[in-house]
Structures are given as structure tokens and as C-alpha cells.
C-alpha atoms as a PDB file:
ATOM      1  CA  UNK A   1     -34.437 160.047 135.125  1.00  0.00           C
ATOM      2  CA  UNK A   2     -30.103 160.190 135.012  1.00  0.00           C
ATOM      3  CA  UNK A   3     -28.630 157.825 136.147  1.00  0.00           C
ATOM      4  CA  UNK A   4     -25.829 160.207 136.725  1.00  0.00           C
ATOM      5  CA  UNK A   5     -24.356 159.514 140.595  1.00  0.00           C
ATOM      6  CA  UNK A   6     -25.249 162.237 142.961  1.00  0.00           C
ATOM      7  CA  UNK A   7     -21.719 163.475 143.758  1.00  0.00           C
ATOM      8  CA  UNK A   8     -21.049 163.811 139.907  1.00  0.00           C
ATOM      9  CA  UNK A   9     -24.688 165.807 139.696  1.00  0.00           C
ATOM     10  CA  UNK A  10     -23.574 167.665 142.554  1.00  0.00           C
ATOM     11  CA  UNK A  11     -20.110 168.534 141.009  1.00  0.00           C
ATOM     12  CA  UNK A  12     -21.675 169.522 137.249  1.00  0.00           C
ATOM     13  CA  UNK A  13     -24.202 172.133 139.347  1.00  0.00           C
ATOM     14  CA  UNK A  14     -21.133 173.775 141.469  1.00  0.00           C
ATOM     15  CA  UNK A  15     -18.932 174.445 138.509  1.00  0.00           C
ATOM     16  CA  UNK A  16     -21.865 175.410 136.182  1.00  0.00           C
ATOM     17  CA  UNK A  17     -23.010 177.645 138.809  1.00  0.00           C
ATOM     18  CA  UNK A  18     -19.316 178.926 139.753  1.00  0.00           C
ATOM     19  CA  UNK A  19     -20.964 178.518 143.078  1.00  0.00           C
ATOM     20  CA  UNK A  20     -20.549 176.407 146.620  1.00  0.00           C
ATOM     21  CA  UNK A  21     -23.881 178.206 148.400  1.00  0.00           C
ATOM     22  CA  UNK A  22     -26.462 175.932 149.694  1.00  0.00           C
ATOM     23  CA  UNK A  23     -29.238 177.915 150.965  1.00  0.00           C
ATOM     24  CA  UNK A  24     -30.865 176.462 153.940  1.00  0.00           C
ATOM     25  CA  UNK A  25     -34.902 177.019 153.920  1.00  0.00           C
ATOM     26  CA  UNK A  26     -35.616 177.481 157.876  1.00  0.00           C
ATOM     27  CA  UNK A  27     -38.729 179.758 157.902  1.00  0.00           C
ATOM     28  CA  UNK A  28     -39.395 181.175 161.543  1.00  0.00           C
ATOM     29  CA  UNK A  29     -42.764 182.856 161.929  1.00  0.00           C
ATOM     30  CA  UNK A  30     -40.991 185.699 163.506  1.00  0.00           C
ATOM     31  CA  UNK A  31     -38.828 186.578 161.001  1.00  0.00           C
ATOM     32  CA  UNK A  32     -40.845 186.611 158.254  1.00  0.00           C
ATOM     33  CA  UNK A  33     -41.378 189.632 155.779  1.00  0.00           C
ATOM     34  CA  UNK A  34     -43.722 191.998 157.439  1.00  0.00           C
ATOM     35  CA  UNK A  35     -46.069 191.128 154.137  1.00  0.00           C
ATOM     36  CA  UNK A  36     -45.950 187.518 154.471  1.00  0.00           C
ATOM     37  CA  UNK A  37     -46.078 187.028 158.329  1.00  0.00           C
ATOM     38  CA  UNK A  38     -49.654 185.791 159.856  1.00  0.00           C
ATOM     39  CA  UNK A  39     -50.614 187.030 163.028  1.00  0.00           C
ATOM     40  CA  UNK A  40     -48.948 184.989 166.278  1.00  0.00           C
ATOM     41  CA  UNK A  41     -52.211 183.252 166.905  1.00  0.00           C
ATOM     42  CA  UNK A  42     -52.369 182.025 163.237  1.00  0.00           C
ATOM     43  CA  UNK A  43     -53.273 178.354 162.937  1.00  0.00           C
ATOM     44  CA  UNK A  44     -50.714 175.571 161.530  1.00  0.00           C
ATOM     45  CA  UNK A  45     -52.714 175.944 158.307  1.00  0.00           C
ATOM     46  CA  UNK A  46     -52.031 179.307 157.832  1.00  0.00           C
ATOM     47  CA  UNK A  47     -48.543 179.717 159.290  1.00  0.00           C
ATOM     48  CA  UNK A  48     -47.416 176.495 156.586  1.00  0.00           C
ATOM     49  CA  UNK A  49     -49.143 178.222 153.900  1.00  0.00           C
ATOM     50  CA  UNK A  50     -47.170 181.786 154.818  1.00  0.00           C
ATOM     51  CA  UNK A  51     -43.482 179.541 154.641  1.00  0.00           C
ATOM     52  CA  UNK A  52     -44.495 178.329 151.373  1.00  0.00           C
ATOM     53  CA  UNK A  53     -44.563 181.049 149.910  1.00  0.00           C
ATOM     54  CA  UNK A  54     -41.706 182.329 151.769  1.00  0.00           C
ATOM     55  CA  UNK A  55     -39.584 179.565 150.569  1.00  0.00           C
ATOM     56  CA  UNK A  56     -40.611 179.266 146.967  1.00  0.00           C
ATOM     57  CA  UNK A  57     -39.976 182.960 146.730  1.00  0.00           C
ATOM     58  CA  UNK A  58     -36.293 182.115 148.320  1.00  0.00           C
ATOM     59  CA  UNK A  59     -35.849 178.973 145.614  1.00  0.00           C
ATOM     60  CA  UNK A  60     -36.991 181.263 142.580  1.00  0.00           C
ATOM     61  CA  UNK A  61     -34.211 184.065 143.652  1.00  0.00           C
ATOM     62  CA  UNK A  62     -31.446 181.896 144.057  1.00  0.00           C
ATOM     63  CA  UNK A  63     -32.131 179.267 141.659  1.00  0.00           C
ATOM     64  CA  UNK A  64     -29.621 181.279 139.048  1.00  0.00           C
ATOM     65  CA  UNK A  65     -27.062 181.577 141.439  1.00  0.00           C
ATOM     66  CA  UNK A  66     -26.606 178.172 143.886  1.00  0.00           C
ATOM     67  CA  UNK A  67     -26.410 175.151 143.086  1.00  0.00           C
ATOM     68  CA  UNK A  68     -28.181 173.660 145.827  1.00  0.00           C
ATOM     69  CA  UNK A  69     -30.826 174.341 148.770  1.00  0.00           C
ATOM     70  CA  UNK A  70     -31.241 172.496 152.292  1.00  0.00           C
ATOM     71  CA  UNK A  71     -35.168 172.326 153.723  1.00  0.00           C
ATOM     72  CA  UNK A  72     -34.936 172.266 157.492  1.00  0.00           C
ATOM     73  CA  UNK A  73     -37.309 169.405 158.168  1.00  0.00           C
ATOM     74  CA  UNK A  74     -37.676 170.620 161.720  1.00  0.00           C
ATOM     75  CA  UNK A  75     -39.432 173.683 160.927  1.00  0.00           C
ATOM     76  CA  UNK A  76     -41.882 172.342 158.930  1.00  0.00           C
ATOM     77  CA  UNK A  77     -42.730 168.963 161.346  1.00  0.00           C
ATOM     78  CA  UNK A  78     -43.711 171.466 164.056  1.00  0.00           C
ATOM     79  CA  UNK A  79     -46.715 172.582 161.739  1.00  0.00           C
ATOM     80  CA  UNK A  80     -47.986 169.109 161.616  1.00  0.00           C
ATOM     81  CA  UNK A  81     -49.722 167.515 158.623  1.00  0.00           C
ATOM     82  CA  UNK A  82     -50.237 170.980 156.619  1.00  0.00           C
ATOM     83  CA  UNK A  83     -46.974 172.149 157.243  1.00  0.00           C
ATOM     84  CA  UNK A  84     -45.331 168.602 155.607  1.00  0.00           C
ATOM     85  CA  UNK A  85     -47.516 168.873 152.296  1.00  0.00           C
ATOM     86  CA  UNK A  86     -46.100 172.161 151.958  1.00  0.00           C
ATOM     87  CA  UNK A  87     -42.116 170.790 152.669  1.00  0.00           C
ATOM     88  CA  UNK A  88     -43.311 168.781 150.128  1.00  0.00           C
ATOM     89  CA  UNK A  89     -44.734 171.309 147.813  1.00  0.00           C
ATOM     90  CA  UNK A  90     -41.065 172.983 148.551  1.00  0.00           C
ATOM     91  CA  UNK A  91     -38.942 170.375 147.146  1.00  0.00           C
ATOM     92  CA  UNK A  92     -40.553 169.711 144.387  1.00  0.00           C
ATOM     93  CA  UNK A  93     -40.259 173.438 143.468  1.00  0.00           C
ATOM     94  CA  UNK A  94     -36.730 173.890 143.743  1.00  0.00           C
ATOM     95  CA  UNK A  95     -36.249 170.436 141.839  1.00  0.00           C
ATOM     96  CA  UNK A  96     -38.409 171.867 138.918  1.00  0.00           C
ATOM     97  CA  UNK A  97     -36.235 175.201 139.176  1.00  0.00           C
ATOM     98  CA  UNK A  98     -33.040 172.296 138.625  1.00  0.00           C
ATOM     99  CA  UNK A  99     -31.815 172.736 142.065  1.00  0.00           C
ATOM    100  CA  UNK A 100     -30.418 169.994 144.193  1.00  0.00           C
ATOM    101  CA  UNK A 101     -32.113 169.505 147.456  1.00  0.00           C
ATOM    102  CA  UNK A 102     -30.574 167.925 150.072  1.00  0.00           C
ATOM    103  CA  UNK A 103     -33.209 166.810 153.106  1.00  0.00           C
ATOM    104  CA  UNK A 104     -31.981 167.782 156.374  1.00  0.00           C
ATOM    105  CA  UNK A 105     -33.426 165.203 158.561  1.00  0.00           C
ATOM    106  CA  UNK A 106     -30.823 164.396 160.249  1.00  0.00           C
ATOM    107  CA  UNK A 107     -32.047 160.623 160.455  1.00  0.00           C
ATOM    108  CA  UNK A 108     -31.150 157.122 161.185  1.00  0.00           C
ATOM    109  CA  UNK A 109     -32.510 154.132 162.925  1.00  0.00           C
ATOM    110  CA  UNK A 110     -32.086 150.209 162.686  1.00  0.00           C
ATOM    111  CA  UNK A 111     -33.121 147.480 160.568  1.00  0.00           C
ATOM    112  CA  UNK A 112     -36.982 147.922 158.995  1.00  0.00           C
ATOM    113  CA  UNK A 113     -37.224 151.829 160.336  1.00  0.00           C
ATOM    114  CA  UNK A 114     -33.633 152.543 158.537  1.00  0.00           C
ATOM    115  CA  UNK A 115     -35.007 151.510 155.550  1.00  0.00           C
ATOM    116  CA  UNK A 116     -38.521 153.312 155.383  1.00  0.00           C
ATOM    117  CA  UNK A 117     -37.187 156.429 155.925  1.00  0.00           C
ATOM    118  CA  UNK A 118     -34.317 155.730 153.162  1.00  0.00           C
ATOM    119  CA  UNK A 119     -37.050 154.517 151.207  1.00  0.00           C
ATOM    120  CA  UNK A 120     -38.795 157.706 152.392  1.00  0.00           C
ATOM    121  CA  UNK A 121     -36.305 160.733 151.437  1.00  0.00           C
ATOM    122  CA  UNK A 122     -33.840 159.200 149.098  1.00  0.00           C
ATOM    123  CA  UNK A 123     -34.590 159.378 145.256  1.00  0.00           C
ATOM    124  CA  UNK A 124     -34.771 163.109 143.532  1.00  0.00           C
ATOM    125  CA  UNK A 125     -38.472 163.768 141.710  1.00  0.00           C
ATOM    126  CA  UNK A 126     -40.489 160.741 141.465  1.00  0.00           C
ATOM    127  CA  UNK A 127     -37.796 158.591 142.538  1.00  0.00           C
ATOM    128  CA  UNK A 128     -38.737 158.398 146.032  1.00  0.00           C
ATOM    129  CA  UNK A 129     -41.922 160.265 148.027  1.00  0.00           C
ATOM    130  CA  UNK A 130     -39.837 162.778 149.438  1.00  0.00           C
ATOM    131  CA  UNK A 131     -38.263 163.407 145.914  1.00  0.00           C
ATOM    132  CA  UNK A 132     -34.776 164.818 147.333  1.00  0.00           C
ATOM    133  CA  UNK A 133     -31.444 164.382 146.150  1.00  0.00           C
ATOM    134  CA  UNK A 134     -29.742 163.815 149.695  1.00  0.00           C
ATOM    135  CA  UNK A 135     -30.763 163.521 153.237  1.00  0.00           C
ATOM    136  CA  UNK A 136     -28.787 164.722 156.366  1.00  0.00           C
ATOM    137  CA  UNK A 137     -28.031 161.169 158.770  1.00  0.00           C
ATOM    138  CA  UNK A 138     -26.970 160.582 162.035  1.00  0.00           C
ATOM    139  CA  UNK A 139     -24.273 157.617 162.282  1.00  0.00           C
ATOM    140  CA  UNK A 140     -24.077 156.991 166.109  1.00  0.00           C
ATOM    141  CA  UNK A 141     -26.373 153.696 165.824  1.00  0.00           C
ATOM    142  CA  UNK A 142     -23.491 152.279 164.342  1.00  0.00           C
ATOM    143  CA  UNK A 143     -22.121 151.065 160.661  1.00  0.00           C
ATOM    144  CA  UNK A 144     -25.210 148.769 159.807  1.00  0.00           C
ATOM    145  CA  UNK A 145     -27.829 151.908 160.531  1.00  0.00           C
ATOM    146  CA  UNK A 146     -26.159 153.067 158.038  1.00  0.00           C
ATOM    147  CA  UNK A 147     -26.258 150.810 155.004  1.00  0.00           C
ATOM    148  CA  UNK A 148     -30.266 150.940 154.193  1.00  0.00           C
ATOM    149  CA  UNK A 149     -29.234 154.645 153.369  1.00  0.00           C
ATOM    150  CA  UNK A 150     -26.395 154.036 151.372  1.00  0.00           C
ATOM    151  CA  UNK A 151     -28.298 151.003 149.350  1.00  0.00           C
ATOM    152  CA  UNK A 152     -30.806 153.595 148.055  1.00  0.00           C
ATOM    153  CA  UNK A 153     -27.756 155.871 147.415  1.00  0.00           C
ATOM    154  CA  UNK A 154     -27.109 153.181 145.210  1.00  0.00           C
ATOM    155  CA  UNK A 155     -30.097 152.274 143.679  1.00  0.00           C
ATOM    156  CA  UNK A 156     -31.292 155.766 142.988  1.00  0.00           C
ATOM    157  CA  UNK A 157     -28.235 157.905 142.436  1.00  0.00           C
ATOM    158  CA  UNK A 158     -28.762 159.493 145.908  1.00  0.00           C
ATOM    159  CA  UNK A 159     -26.531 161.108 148.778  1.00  0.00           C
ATOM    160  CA  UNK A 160     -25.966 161.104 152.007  1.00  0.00           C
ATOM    161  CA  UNK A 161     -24.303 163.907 154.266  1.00  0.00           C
ATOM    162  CA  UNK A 162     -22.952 162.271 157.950  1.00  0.00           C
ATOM    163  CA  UNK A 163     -23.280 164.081 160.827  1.00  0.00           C
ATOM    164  CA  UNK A 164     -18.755 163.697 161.422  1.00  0.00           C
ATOM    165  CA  UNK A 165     -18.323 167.261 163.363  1.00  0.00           C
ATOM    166  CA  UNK A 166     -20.980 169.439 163.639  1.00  0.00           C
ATOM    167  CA  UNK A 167     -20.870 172.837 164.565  1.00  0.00           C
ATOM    168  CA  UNK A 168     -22.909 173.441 167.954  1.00  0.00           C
ATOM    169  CA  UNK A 169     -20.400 173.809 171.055  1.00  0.00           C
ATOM    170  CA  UNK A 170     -21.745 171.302 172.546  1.00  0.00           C
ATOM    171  CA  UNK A 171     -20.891 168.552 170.016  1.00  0.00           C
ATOM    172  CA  UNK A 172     -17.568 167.975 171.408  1.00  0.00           C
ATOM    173  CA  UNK A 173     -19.271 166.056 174.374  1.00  0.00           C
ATOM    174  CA  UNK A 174     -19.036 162.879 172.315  1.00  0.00           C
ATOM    175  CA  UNK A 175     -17.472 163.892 168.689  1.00  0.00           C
ATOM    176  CA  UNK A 176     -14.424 164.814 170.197  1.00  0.00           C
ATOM    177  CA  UNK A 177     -14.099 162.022 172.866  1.00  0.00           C
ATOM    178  CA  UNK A 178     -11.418 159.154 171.996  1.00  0.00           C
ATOM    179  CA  UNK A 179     -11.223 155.784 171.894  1.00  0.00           C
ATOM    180  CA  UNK A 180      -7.704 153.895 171.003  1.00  0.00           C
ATOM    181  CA  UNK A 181      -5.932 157.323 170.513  1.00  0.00           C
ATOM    182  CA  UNK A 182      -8.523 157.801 167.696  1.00  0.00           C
ATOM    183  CA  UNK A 183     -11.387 160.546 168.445  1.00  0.00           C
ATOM    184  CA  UNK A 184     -15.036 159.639 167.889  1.00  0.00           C
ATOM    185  CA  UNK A 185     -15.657 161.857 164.679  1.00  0.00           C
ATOM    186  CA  UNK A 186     -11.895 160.491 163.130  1.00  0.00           C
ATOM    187  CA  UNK A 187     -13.595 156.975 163.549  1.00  0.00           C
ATOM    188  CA  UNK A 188     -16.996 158.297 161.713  1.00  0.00           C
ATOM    189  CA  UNK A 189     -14.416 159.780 159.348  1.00  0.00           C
ATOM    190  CA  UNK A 190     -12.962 156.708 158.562  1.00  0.00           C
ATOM    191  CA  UNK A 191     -16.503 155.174 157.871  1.00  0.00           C
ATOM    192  CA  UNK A 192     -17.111 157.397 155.662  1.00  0.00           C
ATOM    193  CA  UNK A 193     -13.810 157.153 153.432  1.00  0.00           C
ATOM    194  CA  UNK A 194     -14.643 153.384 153.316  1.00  0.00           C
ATOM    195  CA  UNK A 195     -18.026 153.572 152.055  1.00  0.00           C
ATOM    196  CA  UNK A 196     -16.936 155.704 149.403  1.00  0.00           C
ATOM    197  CA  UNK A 197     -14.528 153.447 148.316  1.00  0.00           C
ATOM    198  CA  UNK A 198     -16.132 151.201 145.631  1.00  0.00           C
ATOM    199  CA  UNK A 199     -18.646 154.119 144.751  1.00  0.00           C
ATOM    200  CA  UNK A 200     -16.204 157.300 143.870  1.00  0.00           C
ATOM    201  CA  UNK A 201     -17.649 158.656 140.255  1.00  0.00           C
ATOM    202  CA  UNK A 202     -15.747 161.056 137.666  1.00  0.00           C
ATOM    203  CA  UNK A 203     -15.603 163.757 139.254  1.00  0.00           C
ATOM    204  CA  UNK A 204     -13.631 162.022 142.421  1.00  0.00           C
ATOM    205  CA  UNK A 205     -16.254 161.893 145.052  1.00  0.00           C
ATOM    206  CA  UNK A 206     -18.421 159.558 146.181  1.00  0.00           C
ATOM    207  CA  UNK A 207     -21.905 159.417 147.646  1.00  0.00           C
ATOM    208  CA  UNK A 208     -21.847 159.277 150.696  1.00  0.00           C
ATOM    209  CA  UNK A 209     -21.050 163.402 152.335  1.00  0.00           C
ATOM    210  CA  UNK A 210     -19.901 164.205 156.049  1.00  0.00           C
ATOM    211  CA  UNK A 211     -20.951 167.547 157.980  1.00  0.00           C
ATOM    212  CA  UNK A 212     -17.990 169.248 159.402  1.00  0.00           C
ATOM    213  CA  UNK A 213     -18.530 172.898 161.235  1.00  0.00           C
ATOM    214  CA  UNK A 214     -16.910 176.012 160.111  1.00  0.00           C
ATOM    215  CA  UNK A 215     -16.734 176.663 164.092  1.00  0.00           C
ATOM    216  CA  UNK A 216     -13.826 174.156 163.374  1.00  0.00           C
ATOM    217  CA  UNK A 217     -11.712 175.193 160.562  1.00  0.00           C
ATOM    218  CA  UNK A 218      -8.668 172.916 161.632  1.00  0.00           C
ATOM    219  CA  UNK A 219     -10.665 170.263 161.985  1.00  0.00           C
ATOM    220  CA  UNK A 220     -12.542 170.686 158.738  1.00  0.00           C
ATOM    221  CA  UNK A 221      -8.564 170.883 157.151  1.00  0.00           C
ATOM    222  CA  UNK A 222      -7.776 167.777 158.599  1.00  0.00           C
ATOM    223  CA  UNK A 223     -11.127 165.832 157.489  1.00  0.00           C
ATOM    224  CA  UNK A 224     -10.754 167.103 154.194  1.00  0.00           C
ATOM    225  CA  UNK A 225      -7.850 164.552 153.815  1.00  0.00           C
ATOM    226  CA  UNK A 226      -8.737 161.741 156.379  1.00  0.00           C
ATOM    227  CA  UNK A 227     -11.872 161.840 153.312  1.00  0.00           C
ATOM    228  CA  UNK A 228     -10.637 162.614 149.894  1.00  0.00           C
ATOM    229  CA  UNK A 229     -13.939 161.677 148.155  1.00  0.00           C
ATOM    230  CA  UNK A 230     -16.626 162.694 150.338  1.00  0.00           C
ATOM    231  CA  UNK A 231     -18.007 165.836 149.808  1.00  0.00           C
ATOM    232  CA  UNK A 232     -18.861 168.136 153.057  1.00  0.00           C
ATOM    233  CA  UNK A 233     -21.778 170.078 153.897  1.00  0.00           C
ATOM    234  CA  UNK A 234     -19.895 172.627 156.067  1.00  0.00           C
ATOM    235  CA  UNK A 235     -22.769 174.438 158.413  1.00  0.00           C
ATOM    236  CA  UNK A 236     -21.785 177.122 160.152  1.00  0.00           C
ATOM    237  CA  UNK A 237     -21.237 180.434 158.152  1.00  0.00           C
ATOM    238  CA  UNK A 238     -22.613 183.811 158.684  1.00  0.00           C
ATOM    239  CA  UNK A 239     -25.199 184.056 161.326  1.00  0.00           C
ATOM    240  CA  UNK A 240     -22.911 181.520 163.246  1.00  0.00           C
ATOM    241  CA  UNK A 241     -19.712 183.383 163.054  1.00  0.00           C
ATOM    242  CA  UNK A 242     -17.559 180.866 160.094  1.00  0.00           C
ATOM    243  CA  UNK A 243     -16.501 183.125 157.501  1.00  0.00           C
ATOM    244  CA  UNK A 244     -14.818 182.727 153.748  1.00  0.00           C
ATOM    245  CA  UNK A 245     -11.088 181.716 155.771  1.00  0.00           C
ATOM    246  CA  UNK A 246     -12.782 179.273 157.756  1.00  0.00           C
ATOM    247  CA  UNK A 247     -13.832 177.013 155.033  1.00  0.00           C
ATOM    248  CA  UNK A 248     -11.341 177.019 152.826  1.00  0.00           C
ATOM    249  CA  UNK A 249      -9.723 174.304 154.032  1.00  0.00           C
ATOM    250  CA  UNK A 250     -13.115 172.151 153.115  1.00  0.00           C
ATOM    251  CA  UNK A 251     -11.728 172.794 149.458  1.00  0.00           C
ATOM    252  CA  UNK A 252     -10.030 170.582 146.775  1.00  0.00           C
ATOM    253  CA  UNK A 253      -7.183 172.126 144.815  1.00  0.00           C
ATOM    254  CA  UNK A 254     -10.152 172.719 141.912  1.00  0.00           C
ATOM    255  CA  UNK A 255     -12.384 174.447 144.512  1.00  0.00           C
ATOM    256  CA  UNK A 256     -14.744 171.224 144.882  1.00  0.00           C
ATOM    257  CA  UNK A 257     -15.365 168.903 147.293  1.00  0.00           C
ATOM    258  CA  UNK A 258     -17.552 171.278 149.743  1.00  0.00           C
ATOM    259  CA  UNK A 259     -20.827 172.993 149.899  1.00  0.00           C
ATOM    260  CA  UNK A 260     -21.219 175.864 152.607  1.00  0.00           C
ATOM    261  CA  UNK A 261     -24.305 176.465 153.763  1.00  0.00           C
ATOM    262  CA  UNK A 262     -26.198 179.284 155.027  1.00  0.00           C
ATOM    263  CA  UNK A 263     -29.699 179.561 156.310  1.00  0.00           C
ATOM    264  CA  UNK A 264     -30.144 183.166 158.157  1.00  0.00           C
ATOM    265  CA  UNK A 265     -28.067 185.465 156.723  1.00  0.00           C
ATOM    266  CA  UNK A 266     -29.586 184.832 153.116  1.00  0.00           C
ATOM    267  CA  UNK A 267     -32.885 184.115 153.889  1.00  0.00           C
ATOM    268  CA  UNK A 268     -33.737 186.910 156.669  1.00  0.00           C
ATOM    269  CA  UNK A 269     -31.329 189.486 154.502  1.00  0.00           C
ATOM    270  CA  UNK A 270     -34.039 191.680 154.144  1.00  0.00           C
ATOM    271  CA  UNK A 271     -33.421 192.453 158.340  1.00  0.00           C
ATOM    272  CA  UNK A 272     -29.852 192.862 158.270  1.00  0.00           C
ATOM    273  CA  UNK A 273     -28.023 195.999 159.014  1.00  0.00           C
ATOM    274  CA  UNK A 274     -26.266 196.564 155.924  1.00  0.00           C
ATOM    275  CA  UNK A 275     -29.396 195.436 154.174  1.00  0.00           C
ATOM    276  CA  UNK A 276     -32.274 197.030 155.744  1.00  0.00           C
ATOM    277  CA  UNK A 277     -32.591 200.362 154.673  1.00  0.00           C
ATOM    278  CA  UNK A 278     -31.836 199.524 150.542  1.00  0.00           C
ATOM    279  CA  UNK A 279     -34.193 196.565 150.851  1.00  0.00           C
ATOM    280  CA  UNK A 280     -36.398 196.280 154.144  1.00  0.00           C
ATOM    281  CA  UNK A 281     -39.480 193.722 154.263  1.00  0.00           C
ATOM    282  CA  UNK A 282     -41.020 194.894 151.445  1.00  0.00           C
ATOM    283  CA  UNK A 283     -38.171 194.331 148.789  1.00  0.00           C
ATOM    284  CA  UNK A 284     -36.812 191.008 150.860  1.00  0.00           C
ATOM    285  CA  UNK A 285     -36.494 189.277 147.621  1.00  0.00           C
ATOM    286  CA  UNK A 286     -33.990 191.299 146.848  1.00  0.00           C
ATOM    287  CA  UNK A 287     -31.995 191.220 149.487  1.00  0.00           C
ATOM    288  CA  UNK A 288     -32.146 187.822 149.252  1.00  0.00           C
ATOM    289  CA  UNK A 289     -30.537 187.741 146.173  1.00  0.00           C
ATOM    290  CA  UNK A 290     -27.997 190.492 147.211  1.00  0.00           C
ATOM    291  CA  UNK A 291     -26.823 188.264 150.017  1.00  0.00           C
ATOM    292  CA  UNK A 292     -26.516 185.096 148.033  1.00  0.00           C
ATOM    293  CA  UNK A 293     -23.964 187.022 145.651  1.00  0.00           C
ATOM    294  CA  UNK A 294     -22.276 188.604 147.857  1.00  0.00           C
ATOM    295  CA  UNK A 295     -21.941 184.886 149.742  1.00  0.00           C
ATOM    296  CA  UNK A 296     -20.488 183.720 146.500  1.00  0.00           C
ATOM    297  CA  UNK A 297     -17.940 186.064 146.124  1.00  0.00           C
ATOM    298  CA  UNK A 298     -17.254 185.403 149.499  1.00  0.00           C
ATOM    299  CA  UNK A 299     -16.807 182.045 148.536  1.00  0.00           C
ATOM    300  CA  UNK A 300     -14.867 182.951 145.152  1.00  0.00           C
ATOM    301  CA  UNK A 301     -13.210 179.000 145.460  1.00  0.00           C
ATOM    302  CA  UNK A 302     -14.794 176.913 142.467  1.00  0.00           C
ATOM    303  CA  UNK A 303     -12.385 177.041 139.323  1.00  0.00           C
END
């Protein structure tokens, strides 16, 4: 296995893919392919086995094109035990198609618990049981929740994306609250600058990521330099209204530093209105694949 950091893995697949997309896998029975989608009543079983194929169809269509994909853990943990072997079936797919795959979790805990699940999820192939590059955490348990995640960063070229300003309206509650003139996601900003300090690699950026919104394109300006070496997972675009102007600022002068992600609008293409009547359920692969290149010339930023 590399021993090549995460963020400098991360940077190699953008610019070799000319390509900031990272498709989010969030299979909803509902909105399935007519083809693939079990009846309502379907068991777990059944249901987990229909989003596995669903997803490693999505990973084999956009494997040429992205350089990274984001499993939902959510929608895969409501299937119980058959729906996480398949999750797990899922990442190693897109790992053997050379994607990254960055866990979204969105985890954290103290002391022993920290460290299984960093233990758990950190560590791409056999690396760690989860076998994924990155893993979506939570940082409002404070600084030390943190550091069992950002060990195993260290010991197995992992990464970490930090939930700084996410993108639900509600967020603001407590992100946006402030404490000595500072607000709450500037302070989780600041965390994250520090950690990166002793662990930046070649290409500039360090390990350890932040999540910033584009439903907050100032915002994700003005993080971009309170954290000049942390790349962001920016959530947000497409089915929740950010667009191409609302991420730019999440950009480096070289067109690095970010990865936009979008879950819906590439992976349920096939219902869309421009979309439908070329592709419809039964070609959904293909739209698919239309919508992830039309996302990255959307996204025309990488140099």
C-alpha cells in the first residue's frame, strides 16, 4: 500500500481526472430505476441487494470521470446487517475501480469509542475494515474527540472532512453563534488550520478537510483563507440549489483545494426533466454519466 498522504492522493486524482465531482451514493428505494426497484414491502435483504447494484452501476459510470465518491452511511444503516455488508461490498468496488471514497459518517465520540470507530473507517483497502480513504466527523465534543481520528490519519495516510459550516438552514443555530467576537464554525476553522500544520504534503494541503455549504458561498470564500491547507468537501450543489458561482470561492488559484459534491442530481439523472425523455429508467446509466459531465464542465476549475 502508498504511503502517499491522503491530501496528495486526493490532489494527483483531481488533476488526473480534470475533475472536482464527488458523487454521493444515497440510494432511496423510491427513486430507484423502475428495473432495479423491489416492491415497497420488500425485505431489508432485498432492498440492500437492489442499492448494490444501484451503486456499483453508479461507481462503474463515473469511475472515468470523478475522482472521488461519498457512501451515505445513513442509507445503508437503516437496512440493518444486510444492508452494511453491501456498504461494504460498495467501497471496496469503487476502491478497485481507483476511486477515492470518503465515508460519510459523520462521527465522533470520546476516548475508547473515538478510537474504534477511527480504527473502524480510516485506512483505504485492507488498511482498516471499512477500507475508506476518509470519513465525514463531527467536532462539537471538542479538540481531544478529535485526535484518535487524526492519529490514524497519520498512521494510515487517511483523511478527515470536519463538519465547519454545513449546508442545512438550520445549522446556523450553533455554527453561526459567537463566542469572544469569534463565531462557532471560525473557532472549528481555526482547529482545523492547526492540525494541518505539521502534516501539509506537496501538494499544499493537509489531512485533515472541513465541510463548508454552497448555501454559503461568502462564507465558503472566507474559510477558504481562514484554512489554506485543508481541503473542503463543499455539499450543497444541484438538488440543493449551490451552483458552479457558488463554489468557486472553495478554489485555490490552481483550481484545487475543494471537492463539490453531488448526490441527487447525478445519481437519480435518469428522472430529471431535461433527462427523462433521452434516457428514462431504463437507460439511467446513462444519464448518469451525462450528468456527471455536464457537472464537470460546470465545474471547469482544475488547471
Amino acid at each position: 500500500m502508498s504511503s502517499v498522504s491522503f491530501s496528495d492522493r486526493l490532489a494527483e486524482k483531481v488533476r488526473s481526472c480534470r475533475s472536482p465531482v464527488c458523487v454521493g451514493l444515497d440510494p432511496r428505494l423510491g427513486s430507484l430505476p423502475a428495473g432495479l426497484r423491489p416492491p415497497q414491502n420488500a425485505s431489508p435483504a432485498a432492498v440492500a441487494e437492489a442499492f448494490g447494484t444501484f451503486c456499483r452501476g453508479i461507481i462503474d459510470c463515473v469511475a472515468p470521470l470523478v475522482p472521488v465518491v461519498k457512501p451515505q452511511a445513513a442509507f445503508f444503516e437503516q437496512l440493518g446487517p444486510a444492508g452494511m455488508v453491501v456498504l461494504g461490498e460498495i467501497v471496496r468496488h469503487a476502491v478497485d475501480q481507483g476511486l477515492l471514497v470518503v465515508m460519510d459518517g459523520k462521527r465522533n465520540d470520546i476516548g475508547s469509542t473515538a478510537e474504534a470507530y477511527a480504527d473502524a473507517y480510516l485506512g483505504r483497502g485492507e488498511r482498516s475494515p471499512w477500507g475508506s480513504d476518509a470519513l465525514t466527523v463531527s467536532p462539537y465534543l471538542g479538540e481531544d474527540s478529535l485526535q484518535p481520528f487524526i492519529e490514524q490519519c497519520d498512521a494510515r495516510d487517511a483523511g478527515l472532512f470536519v463538519l465547519v459550516k454545513t449546508s442545512n438552514p438550520g445549522g446556523g443555530w450553533l455554527q453561526d453563534r459567537v463566542t469572544d467576537g469569534v463565531a462557532v464554525y471560525e473557532h472549528v476553522a481555526d482547529l482545523v488550520t492547526a492540525q494541518n500544520a505539521s502534516r501539509v504534503g506537496s501538494s499544499g494541503y493537509g489531512p485533515v478537510g472541513a465541510v463548508v455549504g454552497a448555501t454559503y458561498p461568502e462564507q465558503l470564500a472566507e474559510l477558504r483563507e481562514r484554512m489554506p491547507t485543508a481541503w473542503i468537501l463543499i455539499p450543497g450543489f444541484g438538488a440543493q440549489g449551490g451552483g458552479a458561482d457558488d463554489v468557486r470561492g472553495g478554489f485555490d488559484a490552481q483550481g484545487l483545494g475543494a471537492i463539490v459534491n453531488s448526490s441527487r442530481h447525478i445519481i437519480f439523472a435518469h428522472a430529471r426533466r431535461e433527462f427523462q425523455d433521452k434516457y428514462g429508467d431504463s437507460r439511467w446509466q446513462e444519464a448518469v454519466e451525462a450528468a456527471t459531465r455536464e457537472m464537470n464542465a460546470a465545474l471547469d476549475f482544475v488547471k
